[in-house]
Protein backbone atom coordinates (compact mmCIF):
# COMPACT_ATOMS: atom_id res chain seq x y z
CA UNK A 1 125.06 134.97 128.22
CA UNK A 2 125.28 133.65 132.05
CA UNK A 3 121.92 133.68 133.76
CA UNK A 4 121.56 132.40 137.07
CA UNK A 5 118.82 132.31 140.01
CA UNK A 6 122.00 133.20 142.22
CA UNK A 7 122.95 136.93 143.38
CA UNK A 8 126.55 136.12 141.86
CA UNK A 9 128.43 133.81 140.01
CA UNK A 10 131.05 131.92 141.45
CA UNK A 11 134.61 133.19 140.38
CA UNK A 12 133.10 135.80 137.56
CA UNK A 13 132.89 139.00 140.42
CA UNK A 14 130.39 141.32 138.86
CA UNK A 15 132.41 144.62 137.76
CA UNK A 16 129.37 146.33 136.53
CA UNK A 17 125.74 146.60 137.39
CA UNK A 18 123.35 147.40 134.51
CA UNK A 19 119.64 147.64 135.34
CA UNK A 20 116.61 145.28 135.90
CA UNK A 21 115.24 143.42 133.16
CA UNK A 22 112.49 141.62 132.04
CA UNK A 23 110.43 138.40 129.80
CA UNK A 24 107.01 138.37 129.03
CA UNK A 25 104.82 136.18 127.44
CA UNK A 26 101.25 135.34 127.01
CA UNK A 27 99.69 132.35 125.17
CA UNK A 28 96.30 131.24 124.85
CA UNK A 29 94.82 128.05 125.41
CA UNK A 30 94.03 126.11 122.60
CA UNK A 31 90.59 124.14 122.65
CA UNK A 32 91.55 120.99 121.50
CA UNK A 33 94.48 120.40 123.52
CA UNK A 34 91.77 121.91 126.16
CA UNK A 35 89.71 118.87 125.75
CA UNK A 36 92.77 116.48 125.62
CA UNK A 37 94.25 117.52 129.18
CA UNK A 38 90.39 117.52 130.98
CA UNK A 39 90.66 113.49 129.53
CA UNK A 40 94.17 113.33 130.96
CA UNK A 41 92.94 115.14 134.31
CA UNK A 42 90.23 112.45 134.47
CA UNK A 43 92.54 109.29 133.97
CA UNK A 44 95.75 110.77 135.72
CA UNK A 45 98.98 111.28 133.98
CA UNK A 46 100.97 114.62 132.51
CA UNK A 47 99.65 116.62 130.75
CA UNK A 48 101.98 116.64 127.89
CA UNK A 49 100.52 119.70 125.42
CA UNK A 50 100.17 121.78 128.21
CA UNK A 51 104.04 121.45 129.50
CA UNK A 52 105.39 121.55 126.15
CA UNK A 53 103.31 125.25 125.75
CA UNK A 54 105.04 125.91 129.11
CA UNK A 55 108.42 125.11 128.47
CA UNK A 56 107.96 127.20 125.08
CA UNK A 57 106.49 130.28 126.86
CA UNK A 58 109.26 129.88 129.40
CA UNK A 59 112.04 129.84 127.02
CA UNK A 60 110.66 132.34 124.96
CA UNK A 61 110.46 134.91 128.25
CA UNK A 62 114.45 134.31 128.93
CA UNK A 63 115.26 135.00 125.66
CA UNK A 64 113.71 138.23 125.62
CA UNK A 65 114.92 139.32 129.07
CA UNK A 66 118.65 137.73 127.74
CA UNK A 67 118.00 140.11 124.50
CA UNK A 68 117.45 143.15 126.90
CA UNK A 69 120.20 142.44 128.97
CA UNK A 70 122.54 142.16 125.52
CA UNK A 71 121.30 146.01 124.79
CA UNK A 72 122.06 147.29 127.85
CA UNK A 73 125.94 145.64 127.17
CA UNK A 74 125.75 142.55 130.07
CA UNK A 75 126.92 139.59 129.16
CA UNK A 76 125.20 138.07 132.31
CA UNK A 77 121.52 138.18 134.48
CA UNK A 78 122.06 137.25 137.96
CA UNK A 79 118.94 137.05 140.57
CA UNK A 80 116.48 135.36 137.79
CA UNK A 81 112.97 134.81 138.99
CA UNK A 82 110.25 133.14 136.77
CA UNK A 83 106.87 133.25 137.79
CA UNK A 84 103.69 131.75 136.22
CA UNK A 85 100.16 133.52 136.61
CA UNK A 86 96.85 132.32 134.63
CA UNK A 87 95.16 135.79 133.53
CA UNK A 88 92.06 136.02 131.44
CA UNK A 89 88.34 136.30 132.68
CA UNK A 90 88.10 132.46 132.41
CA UNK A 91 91.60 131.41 133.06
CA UNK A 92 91.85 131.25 129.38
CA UNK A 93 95.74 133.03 129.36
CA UNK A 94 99.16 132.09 131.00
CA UNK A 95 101.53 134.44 131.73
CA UNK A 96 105.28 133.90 131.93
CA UNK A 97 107.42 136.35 133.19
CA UNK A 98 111.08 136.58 134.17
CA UNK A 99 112.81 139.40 135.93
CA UNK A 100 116.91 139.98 136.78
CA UNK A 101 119.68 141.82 137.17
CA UNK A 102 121.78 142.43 133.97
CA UNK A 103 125.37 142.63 135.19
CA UNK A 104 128.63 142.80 133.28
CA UNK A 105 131.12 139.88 134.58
């Protein structure tokens, strides 16, 4: 499966539009690692728990979207945007979602 931010891929002309699709995921934040990134906030640094959670979340959401292109018969998702929103009444939730065009190439 090709997925690109790009409207096209180079030399593979799309022969066959399929439909928009999507990734979604929601995780929670975890206390502990909480309490470990305020203590990284206050000393500087990266704030290692909370990118490997997002790198998880975001590969997680292209996976799905890749598995709805797959139904719909693409073997390719052009025009991929991922966006990031923190959702909960205290912040508490992040939101990863991924959107595209599944295309046959």
């Amino acid at each position: 499966m090709i997925v690109t931010t790009t409207p096209a891929i180079e030399g593979r002309p799309v022969r066959d539009y399929l439909g928009i699709v999507t990734g979604e995921v929601i995780v929670g934040a975890n206390l502990v690692r909480d309490l470990f990134a305020a203590v990284t906030d206050i000393v500087g640094g990266r704030s290692g728990k909370y990118e490997e959670v997002l790198q998880r979340a975001r590969r997680e959401a292209l996976v799905e979207m890749e598995a709805e292109a797959e139904k719909l018969g693409g073997n390719a998702v052009v025009g991929v945007d991922i966006d990031y929103e923190v959702i909960g009444s205290h912040g508490s939730m992040l939101m990863v979602s991924c959107s595209g065009t599944a295309v046959v190439v």
